[in-house]
PDB file of N, CA and C in Angstrom:
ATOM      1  N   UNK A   1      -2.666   3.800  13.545  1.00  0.00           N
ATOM      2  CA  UNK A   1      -1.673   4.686  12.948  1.00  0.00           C
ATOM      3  C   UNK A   1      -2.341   6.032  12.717  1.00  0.00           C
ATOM      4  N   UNK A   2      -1.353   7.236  13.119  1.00  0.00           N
ATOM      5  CA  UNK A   2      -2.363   8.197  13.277  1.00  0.00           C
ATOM      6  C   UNK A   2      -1.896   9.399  11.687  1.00  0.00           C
ATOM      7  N   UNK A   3      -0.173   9.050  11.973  1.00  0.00           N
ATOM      8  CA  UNK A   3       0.717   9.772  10.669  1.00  0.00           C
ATOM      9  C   UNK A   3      -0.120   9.567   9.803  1.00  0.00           C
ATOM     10  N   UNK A   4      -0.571  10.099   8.924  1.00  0.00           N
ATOM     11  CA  UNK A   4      -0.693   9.727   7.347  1.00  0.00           C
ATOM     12  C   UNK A   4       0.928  10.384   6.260  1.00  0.00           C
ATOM     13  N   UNK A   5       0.794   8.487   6.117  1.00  0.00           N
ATOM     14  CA  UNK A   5       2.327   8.585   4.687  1.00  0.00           C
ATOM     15  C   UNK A   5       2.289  10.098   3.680  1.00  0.00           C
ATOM     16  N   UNK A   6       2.619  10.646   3.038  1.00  0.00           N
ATOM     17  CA  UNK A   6       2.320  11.727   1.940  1.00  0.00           C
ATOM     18  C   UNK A   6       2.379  10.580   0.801  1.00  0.00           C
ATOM     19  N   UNK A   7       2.473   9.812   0.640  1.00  0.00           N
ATOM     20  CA  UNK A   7       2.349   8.834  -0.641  1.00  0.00           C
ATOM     21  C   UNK A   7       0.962   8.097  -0.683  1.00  0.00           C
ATOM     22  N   UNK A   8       0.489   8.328   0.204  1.00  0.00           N
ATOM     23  CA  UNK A   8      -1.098   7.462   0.644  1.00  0.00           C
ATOM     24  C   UNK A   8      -2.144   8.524  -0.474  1.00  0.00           C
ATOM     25  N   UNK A   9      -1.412   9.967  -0.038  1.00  0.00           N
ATOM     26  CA  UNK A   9      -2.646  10.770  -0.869  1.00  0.00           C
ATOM     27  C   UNK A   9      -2.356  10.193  -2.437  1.00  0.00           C
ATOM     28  N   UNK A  10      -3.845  10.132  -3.288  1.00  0.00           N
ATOM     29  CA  UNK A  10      -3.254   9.814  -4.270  1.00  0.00           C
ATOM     30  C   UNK A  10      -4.232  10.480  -5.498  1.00  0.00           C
ATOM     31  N   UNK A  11      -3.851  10.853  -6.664  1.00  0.00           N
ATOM     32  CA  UNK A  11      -4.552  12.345  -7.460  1.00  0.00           C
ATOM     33  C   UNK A  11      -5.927  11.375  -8.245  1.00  0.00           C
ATOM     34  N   UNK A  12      -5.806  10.146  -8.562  1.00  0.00           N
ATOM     35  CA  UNK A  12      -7.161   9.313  -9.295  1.00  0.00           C
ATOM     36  C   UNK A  12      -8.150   9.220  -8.466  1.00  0.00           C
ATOM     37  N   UNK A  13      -8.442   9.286  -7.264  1.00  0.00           N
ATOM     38  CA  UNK A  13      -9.545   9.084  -6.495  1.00  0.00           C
ATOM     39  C   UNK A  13      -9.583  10.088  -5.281  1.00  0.00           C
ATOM     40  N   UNK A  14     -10.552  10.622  -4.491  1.00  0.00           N
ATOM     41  CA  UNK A  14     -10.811  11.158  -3.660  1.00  0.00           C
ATOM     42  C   UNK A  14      -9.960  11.063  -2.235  1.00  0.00           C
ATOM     43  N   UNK A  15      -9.343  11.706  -1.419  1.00  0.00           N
ATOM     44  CA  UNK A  15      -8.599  10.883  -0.077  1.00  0.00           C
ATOM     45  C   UNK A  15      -9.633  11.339   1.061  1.00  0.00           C
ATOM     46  N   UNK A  16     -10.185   9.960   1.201  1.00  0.00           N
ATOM     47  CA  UNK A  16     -10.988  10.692   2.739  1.00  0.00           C
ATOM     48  C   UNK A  16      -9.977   9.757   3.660  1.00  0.00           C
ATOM     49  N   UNK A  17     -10.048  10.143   5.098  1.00  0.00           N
ATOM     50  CA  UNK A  17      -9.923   9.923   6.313  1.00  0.00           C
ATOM     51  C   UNK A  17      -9.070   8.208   6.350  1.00  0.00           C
ATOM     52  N   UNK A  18     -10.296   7.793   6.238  1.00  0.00           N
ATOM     53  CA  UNK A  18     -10.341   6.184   6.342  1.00  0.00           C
ATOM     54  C   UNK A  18      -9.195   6.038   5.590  1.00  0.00           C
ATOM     55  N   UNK A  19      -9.451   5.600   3.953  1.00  0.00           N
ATOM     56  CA  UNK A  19      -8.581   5.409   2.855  1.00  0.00           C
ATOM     57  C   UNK A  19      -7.175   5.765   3.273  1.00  0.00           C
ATOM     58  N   UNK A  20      -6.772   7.041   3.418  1.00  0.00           N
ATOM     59  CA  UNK A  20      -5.478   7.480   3.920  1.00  0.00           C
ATOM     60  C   UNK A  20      -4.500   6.745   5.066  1.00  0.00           C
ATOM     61  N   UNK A  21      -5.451   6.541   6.243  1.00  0.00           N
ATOM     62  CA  UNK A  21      -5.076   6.037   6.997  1.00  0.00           C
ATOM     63  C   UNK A  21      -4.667   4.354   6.180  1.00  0.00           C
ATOM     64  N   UNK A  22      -6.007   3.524   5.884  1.00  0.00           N
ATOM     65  CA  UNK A  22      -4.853   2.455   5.484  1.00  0.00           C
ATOM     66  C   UNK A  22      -4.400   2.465   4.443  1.00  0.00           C
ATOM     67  N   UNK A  23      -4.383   3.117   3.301  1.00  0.00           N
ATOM     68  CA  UNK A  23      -3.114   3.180   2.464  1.00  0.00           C
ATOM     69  C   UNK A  23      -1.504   3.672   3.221  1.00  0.00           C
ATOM     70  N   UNK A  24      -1.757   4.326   4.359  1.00  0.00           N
ATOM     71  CA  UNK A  24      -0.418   5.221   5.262  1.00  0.00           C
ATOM     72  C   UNK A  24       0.122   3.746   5.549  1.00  0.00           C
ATOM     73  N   UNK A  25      -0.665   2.765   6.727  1.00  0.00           N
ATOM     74  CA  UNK A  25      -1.012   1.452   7.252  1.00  0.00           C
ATOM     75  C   UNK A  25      -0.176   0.234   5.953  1.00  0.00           C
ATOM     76  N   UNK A  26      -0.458   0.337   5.011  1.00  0.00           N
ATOM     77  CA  UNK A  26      -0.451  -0.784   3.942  1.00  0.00           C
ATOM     78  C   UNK A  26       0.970  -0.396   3.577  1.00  0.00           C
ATOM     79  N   UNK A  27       1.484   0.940   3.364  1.00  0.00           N
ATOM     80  CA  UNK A  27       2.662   1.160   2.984  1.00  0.00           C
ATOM     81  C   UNK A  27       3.702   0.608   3.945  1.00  0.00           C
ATOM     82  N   UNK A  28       3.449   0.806   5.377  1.00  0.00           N
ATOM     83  CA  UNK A  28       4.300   0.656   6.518  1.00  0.00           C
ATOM     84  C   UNK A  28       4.598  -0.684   6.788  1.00  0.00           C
ATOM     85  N   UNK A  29       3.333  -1.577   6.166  1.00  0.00           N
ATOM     86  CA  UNK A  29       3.678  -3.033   6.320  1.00  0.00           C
ATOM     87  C   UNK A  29       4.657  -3.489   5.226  1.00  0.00           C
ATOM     88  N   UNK A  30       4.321  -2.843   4.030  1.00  0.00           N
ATOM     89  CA  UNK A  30       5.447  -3.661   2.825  1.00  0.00           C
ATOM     90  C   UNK A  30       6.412  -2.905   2.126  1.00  0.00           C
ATOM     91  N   UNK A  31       6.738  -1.468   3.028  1.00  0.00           N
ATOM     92  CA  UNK A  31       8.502  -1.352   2.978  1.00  0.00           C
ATOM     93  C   UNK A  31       9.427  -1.424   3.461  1.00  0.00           C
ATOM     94  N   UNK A  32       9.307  -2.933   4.373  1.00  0.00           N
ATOM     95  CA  UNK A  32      10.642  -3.185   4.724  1.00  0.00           C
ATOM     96  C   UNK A  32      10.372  -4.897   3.886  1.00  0.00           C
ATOM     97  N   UNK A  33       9.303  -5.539   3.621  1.00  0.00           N
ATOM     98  CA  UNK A  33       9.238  -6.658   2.831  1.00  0.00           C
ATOM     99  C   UNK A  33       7.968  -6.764   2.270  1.00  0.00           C
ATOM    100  N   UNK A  34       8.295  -7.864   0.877  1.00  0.00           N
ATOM    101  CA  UNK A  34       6.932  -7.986  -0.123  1.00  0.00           C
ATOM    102  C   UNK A  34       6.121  -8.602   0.923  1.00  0.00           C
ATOM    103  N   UNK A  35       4.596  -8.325   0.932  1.00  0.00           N
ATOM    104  CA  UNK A  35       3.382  -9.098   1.636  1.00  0.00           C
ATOM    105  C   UNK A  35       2.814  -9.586   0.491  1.00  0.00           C
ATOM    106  N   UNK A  36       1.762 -10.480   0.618  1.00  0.00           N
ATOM    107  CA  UNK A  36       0.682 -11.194   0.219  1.00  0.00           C
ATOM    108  C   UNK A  36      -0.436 -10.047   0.110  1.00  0.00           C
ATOM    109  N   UNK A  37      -1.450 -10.121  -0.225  1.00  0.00           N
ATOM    110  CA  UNK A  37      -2.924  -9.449  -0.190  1.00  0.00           C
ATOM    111  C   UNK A  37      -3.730 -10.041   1.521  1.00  0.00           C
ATOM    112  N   UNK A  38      -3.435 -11.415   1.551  1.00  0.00           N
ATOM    113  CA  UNK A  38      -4.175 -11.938   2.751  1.00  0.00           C
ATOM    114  C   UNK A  38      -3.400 -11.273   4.189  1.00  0.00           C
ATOM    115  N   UNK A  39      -1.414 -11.063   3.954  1.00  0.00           N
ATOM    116  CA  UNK A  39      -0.787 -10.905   4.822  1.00  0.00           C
ATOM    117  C   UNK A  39      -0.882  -9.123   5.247  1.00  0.00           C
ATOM    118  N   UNK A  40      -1.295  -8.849   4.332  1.00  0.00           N
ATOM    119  CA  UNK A  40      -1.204  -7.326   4.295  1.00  0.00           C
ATOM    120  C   UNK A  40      -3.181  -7.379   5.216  1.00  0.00           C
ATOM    121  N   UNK A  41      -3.962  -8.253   4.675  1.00  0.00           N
ATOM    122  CA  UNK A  41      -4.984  -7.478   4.976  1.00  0.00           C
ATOM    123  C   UNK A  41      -4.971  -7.911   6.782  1.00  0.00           C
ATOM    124  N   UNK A  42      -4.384  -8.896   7.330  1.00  0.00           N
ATOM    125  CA  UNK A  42      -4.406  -9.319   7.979  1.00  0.00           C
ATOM    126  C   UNK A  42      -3.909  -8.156   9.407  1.00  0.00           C
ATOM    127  N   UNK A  43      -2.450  -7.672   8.963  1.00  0.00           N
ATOM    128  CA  UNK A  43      -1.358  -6.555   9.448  1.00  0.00           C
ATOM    129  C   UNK A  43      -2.563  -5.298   9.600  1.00  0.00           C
ATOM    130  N   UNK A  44      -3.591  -4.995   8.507  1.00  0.00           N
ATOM    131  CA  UNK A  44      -4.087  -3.649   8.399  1.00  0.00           C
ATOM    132  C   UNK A  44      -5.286  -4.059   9.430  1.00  0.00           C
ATOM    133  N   UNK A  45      -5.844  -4.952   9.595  1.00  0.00           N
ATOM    134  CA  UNK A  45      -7.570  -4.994   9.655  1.00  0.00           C
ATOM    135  C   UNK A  45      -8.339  -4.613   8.949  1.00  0.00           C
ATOM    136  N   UNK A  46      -8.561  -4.812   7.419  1.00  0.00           N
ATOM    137  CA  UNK A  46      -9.006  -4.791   6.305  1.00  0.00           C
ATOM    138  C   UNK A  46      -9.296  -6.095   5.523  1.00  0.00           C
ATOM    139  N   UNK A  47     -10.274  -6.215   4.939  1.00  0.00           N
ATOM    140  CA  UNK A  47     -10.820  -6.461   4.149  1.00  0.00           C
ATOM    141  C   UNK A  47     -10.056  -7.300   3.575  1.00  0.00           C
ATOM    142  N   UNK A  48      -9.613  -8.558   2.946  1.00  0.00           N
ATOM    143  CA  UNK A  48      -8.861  -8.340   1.148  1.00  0.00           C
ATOM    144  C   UNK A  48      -9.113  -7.650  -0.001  1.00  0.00           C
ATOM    145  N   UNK A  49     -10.757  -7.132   0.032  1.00  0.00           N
ATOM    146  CA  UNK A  49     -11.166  -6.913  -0.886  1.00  0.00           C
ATOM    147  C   UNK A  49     -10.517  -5.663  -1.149  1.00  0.00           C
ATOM    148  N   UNK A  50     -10.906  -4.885   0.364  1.00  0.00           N
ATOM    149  CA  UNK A  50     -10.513  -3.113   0.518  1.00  0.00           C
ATOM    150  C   UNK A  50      -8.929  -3.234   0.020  1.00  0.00           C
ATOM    151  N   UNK A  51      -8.268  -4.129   0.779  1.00  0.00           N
ATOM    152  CA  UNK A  51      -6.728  -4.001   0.508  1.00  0.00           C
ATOM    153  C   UNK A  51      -6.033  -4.407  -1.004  1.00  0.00           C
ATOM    154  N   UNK A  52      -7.539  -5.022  -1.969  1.00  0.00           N
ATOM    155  CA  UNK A  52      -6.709  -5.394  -3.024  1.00  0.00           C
ATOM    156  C   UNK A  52      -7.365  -3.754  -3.646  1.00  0.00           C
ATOM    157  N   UNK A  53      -8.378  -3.494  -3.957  1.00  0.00           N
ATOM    158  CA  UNK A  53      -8.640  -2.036  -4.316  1.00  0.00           C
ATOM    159  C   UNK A  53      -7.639  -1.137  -4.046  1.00  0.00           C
ATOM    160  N   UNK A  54      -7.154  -0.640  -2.797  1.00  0.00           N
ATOM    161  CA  UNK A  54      -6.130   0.148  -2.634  1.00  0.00           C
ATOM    162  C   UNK A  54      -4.654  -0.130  -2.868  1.00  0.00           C
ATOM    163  N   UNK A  55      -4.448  -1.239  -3.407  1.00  0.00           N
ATOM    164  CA  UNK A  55      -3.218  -1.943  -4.072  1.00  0.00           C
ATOM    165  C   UNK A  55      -3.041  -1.086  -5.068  1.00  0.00           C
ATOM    166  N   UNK A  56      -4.639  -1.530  -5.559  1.00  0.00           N
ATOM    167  CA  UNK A  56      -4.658  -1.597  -7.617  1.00  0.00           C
ATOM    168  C   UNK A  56      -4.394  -0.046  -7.610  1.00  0.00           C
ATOM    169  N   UNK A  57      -5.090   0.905  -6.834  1.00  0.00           N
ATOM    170  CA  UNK A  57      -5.255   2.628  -6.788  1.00  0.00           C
ATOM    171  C   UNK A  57      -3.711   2.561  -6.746  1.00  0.00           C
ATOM    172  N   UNK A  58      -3.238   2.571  -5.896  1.00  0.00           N
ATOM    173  CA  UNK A  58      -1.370   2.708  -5.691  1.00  0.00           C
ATOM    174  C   UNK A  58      -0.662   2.192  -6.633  1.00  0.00           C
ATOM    175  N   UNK A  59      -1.097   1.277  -7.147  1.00  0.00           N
ATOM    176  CA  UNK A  59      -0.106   1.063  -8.310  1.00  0.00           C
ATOM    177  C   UNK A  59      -0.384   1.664 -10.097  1.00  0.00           C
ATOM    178  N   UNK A  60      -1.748   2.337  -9.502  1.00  0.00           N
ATOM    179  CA  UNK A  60      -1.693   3.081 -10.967  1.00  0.00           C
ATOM    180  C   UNK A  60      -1.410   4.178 -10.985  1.00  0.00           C
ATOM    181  N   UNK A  61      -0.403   4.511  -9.444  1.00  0.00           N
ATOM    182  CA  UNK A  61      -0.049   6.139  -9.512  1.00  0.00           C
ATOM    183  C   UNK A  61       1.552   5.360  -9.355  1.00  0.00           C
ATOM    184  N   UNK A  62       2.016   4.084  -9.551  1.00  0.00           N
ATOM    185  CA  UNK A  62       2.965   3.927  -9.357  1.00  0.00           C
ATOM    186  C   UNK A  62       4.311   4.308  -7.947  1.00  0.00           C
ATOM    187  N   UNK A  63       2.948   3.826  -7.150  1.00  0.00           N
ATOM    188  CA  UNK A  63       3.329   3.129  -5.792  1.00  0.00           C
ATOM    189  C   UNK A  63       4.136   2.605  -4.985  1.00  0.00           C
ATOM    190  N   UNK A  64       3.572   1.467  -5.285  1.00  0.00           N
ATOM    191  CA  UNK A  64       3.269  -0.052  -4.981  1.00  0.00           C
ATOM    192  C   UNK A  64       3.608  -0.853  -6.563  1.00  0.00           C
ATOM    193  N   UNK A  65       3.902  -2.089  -6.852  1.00  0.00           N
ATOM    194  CA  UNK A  65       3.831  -2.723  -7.992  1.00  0.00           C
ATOM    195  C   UNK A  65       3.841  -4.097  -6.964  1.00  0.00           C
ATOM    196  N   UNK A  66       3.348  -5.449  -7.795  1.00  0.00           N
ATOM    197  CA  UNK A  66       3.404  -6.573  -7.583  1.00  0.00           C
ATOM    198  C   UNK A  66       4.273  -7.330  -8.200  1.00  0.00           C
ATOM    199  N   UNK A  67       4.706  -8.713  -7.596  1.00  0.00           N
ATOM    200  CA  UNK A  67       5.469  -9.440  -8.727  1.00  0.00           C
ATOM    201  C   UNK A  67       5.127 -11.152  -7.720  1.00  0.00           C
ATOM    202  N   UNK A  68       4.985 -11.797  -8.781  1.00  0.00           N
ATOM    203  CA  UNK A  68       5.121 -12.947  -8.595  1.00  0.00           C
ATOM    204  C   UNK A  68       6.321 -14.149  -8.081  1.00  0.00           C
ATOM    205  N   UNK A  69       5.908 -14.500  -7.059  1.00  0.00           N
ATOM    206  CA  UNK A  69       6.792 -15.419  -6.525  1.00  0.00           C
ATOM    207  C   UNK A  69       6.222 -16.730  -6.127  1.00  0.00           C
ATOM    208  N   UNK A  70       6.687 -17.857  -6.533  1.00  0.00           N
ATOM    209  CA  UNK A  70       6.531 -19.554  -6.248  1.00  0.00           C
ATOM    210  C   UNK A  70       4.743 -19.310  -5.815  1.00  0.00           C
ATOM    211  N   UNK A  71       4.363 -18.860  -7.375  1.00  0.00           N
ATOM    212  CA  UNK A  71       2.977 -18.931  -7.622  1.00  0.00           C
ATOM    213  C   UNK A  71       2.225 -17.815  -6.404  1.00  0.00           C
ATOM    214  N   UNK A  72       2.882 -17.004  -5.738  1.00  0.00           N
ATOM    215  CA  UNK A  72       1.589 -16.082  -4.602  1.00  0.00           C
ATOM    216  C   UNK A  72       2.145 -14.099  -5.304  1.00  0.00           C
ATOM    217  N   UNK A  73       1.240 -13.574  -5.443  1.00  0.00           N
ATOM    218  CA  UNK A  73       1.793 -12.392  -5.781  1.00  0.00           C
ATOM    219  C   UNK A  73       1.684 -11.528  -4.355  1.00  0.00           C
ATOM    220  N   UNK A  74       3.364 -11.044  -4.263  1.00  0.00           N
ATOM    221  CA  UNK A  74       3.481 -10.180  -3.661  1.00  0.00           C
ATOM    222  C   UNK A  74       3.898  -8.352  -3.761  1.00  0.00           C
ATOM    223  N   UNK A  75       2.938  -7.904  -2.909  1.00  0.00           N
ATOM    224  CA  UNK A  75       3.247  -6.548  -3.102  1.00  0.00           C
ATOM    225  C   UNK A  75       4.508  -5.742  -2.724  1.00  0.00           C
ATOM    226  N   UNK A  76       5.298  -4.873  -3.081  1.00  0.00           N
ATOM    227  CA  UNK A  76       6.324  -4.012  -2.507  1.00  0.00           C
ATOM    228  C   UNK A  76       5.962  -2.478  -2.832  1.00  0.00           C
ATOM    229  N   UNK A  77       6.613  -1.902  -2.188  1.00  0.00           N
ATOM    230  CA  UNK A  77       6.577  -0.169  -2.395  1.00  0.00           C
ATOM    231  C   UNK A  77       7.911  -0.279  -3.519  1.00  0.00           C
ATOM    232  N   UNK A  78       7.391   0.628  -4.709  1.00  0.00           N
ATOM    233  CA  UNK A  78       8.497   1.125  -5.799  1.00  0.00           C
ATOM    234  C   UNK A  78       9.308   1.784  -5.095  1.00  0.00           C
ATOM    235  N   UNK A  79      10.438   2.016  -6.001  1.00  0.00           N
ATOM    236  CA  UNK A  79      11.857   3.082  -6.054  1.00  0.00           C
ATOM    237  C   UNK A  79      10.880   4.507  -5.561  1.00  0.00           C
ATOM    238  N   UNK A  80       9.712   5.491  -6.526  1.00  0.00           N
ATOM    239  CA  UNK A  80       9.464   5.849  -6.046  1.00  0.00           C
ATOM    240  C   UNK A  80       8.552   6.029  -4.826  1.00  0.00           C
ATOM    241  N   UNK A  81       8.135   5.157  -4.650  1.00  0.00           N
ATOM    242  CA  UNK A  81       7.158   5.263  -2.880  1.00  0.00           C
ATOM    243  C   UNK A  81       8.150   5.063  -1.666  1.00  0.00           C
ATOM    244  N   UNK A  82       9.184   4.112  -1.982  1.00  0.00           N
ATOM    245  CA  UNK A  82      10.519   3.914  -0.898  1.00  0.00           C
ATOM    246  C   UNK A  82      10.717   5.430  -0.907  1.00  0.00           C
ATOM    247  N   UNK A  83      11.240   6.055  -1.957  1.00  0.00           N
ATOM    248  CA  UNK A  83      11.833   7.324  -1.292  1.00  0.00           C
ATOM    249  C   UNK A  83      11.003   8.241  -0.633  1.00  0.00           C
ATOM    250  N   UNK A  84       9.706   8.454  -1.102  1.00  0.00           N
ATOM    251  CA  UNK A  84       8.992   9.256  -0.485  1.00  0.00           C
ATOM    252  C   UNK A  84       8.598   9.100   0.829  1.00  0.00           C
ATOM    253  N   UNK A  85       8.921   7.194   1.669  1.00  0.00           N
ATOM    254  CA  UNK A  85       8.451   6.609   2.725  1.00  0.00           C
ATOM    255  C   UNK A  85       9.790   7.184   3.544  1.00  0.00           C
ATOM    256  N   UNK A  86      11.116   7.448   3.366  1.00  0.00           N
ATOM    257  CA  UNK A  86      12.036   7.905   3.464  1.00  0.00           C
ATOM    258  C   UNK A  86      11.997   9.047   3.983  1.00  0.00           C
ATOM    259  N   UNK A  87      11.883   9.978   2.827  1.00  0.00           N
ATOM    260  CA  UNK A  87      11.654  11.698   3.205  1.00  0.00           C
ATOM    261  C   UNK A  87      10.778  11.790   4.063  1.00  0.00           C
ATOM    262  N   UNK A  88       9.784  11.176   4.285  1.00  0.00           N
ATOM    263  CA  UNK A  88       8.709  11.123   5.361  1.00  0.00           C
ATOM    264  C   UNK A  88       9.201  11.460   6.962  1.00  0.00           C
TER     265      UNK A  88
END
């Protein structure tokens, strides 16, 4: 993926290159449905580890949020990251 999302940049941490790209990557997989951490890292070629870090970053700029389902937590893009994946 070459686009970078405008929701990938994010103001708590630094945006280099890499990061951008799969936060752009991570968004594209879970706004059209919730993923897993394993299903997402799987879609990106990442890490779990990298993909749960850049979860946690996105959801403390209010992102991304998680929610629990039949015990596996899955991720979605918020009201605001949908729209901004939108305007995109």
């Amino acid at each position: 993926m070459s686009e970078v999302n405008p929701r990938a940049y994010l103001y708590r941490i630094r945006n280099v290159k890499k990061g951008l790209d799969t936060r752009s990557r991570i968004l594209h997989l879970i706004k059209s449905k919730p993923l897993t951490i394993r299903k997402i890292s799987e879609g990106v070629g990442r890490s779990a580890s990298s993909i749960r870090r850049h979860l946690k970053n996105m959801e403390a700029e209010g992102i991304v949020r998680s929610q629990k389902y039949k015990g596996r937590l899955l991720w979605m893009v918020t009201g605001i990251g949908q729209k901004a994946i939108e305007e995109a």
